[in-house]
N, C-alpha and C. Protein backbone atom coordinates (compact mmCIF):
# COMPACT_ATOMS: atom_id res chain seq x y z
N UNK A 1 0.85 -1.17 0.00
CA UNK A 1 0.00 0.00 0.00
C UNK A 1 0.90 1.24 0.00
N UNK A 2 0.63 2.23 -0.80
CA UNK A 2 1.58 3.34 -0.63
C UNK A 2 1.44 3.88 0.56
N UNK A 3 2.50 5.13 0.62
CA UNK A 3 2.96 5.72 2.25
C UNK A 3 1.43 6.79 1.61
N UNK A 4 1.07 7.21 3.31
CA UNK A 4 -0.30 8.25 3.29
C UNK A 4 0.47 9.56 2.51
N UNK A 5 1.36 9.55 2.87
CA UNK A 5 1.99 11.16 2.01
C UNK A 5 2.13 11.38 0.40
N UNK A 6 2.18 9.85 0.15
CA UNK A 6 1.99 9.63 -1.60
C UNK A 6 0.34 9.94 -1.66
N UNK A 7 -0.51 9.14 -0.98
CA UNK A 7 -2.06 9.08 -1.57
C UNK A 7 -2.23 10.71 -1.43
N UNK A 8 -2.04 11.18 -0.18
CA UNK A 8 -2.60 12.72 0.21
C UNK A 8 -1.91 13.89 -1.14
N UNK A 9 -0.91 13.36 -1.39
CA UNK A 9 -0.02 13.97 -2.48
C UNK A 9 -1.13 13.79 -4.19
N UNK A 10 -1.29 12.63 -4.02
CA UNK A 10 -1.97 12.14 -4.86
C UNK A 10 -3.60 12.95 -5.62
N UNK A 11 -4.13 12.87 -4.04
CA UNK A 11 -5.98 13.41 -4.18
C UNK A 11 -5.27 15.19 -4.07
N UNK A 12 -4.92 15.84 -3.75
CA UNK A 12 -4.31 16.99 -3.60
C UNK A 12 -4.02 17.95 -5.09
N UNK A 13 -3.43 16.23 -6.14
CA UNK A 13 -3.10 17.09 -7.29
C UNK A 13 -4.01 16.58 -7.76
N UNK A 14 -5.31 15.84 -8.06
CA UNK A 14 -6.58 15.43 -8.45
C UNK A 14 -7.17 16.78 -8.11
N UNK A 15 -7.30 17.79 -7.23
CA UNK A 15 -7.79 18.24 -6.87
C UNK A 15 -7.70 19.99 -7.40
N UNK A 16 -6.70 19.97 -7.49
CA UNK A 16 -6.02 21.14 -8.30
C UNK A 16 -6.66 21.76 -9.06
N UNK A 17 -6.92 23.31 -9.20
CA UNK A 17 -7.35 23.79 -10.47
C UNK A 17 -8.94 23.02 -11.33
N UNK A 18 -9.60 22.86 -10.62
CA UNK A 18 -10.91 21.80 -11.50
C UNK A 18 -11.72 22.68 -11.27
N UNK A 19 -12.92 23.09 -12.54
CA UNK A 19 -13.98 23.73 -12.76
C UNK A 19 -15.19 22.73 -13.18
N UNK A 20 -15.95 22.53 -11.95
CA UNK A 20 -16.93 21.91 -11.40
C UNK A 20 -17.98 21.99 -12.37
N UNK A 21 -17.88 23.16 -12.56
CA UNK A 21 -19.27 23.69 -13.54
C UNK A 21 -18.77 23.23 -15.18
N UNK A 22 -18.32 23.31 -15.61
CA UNK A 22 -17.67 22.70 -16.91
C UNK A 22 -17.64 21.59 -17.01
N UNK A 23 -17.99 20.74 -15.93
CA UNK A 23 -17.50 18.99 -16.43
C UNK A 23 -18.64 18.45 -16.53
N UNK A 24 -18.81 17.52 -17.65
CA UNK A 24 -20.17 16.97 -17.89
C UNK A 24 -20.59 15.78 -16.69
N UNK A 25 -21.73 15.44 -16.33
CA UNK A 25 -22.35 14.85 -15.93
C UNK A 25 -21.24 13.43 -15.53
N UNK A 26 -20.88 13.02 -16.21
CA UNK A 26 -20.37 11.65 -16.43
C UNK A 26 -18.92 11.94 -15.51
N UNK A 27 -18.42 13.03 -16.23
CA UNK A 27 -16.77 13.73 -15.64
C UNK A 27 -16.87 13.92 -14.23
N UNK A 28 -18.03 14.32 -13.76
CA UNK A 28 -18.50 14.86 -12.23
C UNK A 28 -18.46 13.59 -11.48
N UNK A 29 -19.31 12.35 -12.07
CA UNK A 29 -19.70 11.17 -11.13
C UNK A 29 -17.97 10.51 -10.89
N UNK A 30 -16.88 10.48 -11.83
CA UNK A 30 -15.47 10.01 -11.96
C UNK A 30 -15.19 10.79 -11.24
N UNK A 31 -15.53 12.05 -11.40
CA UNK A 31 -14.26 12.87 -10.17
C UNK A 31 -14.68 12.69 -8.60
N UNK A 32 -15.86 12.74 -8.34
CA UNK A 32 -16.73 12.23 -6.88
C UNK A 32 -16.20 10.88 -6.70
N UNK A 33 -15.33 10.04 -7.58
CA UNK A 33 -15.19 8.96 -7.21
C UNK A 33 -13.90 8.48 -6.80
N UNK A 34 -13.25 9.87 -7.35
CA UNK A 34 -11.76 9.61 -7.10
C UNK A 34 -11.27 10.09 -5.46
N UNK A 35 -12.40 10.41 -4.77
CA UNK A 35 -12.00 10.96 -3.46
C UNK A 35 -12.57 10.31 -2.54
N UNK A 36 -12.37 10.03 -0.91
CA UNK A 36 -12.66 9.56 -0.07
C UNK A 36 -14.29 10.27 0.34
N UNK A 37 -14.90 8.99 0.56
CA UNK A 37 -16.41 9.53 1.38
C UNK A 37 -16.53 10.58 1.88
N UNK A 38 -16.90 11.59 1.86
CA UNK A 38 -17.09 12.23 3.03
C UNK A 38 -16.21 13.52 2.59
N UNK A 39 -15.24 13.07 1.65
CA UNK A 39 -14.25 14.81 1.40
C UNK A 39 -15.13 16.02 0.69
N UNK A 40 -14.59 17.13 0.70
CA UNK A 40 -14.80 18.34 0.42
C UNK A 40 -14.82 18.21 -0.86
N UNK A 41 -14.63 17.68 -1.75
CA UNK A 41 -13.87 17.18 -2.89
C UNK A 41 -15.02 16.89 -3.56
N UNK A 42 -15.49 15.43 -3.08
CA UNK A 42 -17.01 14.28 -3.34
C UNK A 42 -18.02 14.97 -3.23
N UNK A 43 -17.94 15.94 -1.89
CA UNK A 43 -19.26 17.01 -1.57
C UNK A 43 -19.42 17.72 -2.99
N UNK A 44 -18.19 18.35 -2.81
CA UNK A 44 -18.45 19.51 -4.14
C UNK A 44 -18.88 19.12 -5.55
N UNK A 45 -18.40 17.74 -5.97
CA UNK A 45 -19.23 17.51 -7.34
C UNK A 45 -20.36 16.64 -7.10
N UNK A 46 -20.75 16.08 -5.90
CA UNK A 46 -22.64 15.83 -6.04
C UNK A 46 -23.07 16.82 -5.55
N UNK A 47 -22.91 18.05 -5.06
CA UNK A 47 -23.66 19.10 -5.30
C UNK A 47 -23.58 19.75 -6.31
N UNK A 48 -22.67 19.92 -7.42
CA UNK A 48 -23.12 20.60 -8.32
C UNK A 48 -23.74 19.76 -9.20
N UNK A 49 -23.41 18.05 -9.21
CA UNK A 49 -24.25 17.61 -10.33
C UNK A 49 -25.66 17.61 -9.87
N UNK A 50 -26.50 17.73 -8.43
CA UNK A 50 -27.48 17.87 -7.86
C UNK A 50 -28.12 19.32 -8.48
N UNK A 51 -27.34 20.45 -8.37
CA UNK A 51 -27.98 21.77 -8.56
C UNK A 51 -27.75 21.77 -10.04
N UNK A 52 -27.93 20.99 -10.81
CA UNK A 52 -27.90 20.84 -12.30
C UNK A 52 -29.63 20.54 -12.73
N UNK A 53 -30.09 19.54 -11.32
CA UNK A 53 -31.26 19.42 -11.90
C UNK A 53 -32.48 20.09 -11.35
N UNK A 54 -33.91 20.98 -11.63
CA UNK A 54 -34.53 21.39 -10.69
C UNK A 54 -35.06 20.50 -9.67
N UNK A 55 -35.71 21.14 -8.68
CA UNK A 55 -36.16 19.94 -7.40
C UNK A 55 -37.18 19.92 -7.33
N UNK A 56 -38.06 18.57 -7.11
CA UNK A 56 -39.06 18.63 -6.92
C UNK A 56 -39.66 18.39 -5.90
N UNK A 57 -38.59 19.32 -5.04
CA UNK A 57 -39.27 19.14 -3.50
C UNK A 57 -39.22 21.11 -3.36
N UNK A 58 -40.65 21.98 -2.85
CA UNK A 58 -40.35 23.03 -2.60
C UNK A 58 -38.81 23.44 -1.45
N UNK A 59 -38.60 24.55 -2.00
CA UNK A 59 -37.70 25.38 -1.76
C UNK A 59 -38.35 26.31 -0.54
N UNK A 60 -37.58 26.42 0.50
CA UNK A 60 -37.95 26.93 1.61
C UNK A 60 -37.04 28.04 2.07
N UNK A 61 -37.24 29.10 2.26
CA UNK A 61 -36.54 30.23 2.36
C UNK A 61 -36.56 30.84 3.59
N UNK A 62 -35.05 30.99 4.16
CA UNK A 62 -35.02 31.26 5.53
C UNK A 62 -34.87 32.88 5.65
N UNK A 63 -35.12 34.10 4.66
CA UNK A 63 -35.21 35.13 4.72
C UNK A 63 -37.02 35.55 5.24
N UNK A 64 -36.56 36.32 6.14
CA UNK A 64 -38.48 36.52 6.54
C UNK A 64 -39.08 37.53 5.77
N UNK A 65 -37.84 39.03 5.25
CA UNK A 65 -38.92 39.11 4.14
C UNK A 65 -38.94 38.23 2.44
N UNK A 66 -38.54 37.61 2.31
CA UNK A 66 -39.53 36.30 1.02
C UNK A 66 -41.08 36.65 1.32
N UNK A 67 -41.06 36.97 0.54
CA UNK A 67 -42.92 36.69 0.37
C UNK A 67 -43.08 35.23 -0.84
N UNK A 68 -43.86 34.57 -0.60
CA UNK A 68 -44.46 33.45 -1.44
C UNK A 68 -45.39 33.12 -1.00
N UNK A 69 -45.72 32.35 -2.30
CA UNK A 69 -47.37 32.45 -2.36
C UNK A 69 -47.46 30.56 -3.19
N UNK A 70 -46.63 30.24 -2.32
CA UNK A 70 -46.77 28.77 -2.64
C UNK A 70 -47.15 28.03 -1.84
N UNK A 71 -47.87 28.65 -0.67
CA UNK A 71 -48.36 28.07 0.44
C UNK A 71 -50.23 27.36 0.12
């Protein structure tokens, strides 16, 4: 198994310079895959491939003045 300072070396330069928003669908699920559970890394491309699609759960807004009328 390599030394932790190679892998950390490793996901570090995986990590480098990447524009989240530019990578297709497919590029996003590979790059979420190249990082450990739980990293900052994995977070960041299933949330943007998430905010790619609308939701079909309402949106709830923690500003009190929002007015909506989706109640």
């Amino acid at each position: 198994m390599p030394r932790l300072e190679t892998r950390v070396a490793k996901m570090e330069k995986a990590a480098a310079h990447v524009d989240l928003k530019a990578m297709t669908d497919d590029e996003l699920l590979a790059y979420a895959g190249k990082f450990p559970m739980f990293s900052t890394e994995m977070y960041g491309a299933i949330v943007t491939l998430a905010l790619r699609r609308p939701s079909a759960f309402p949106v709830v807004y923690d500003d009190p003045d929002h007015e909506s009328t989706d109640y």
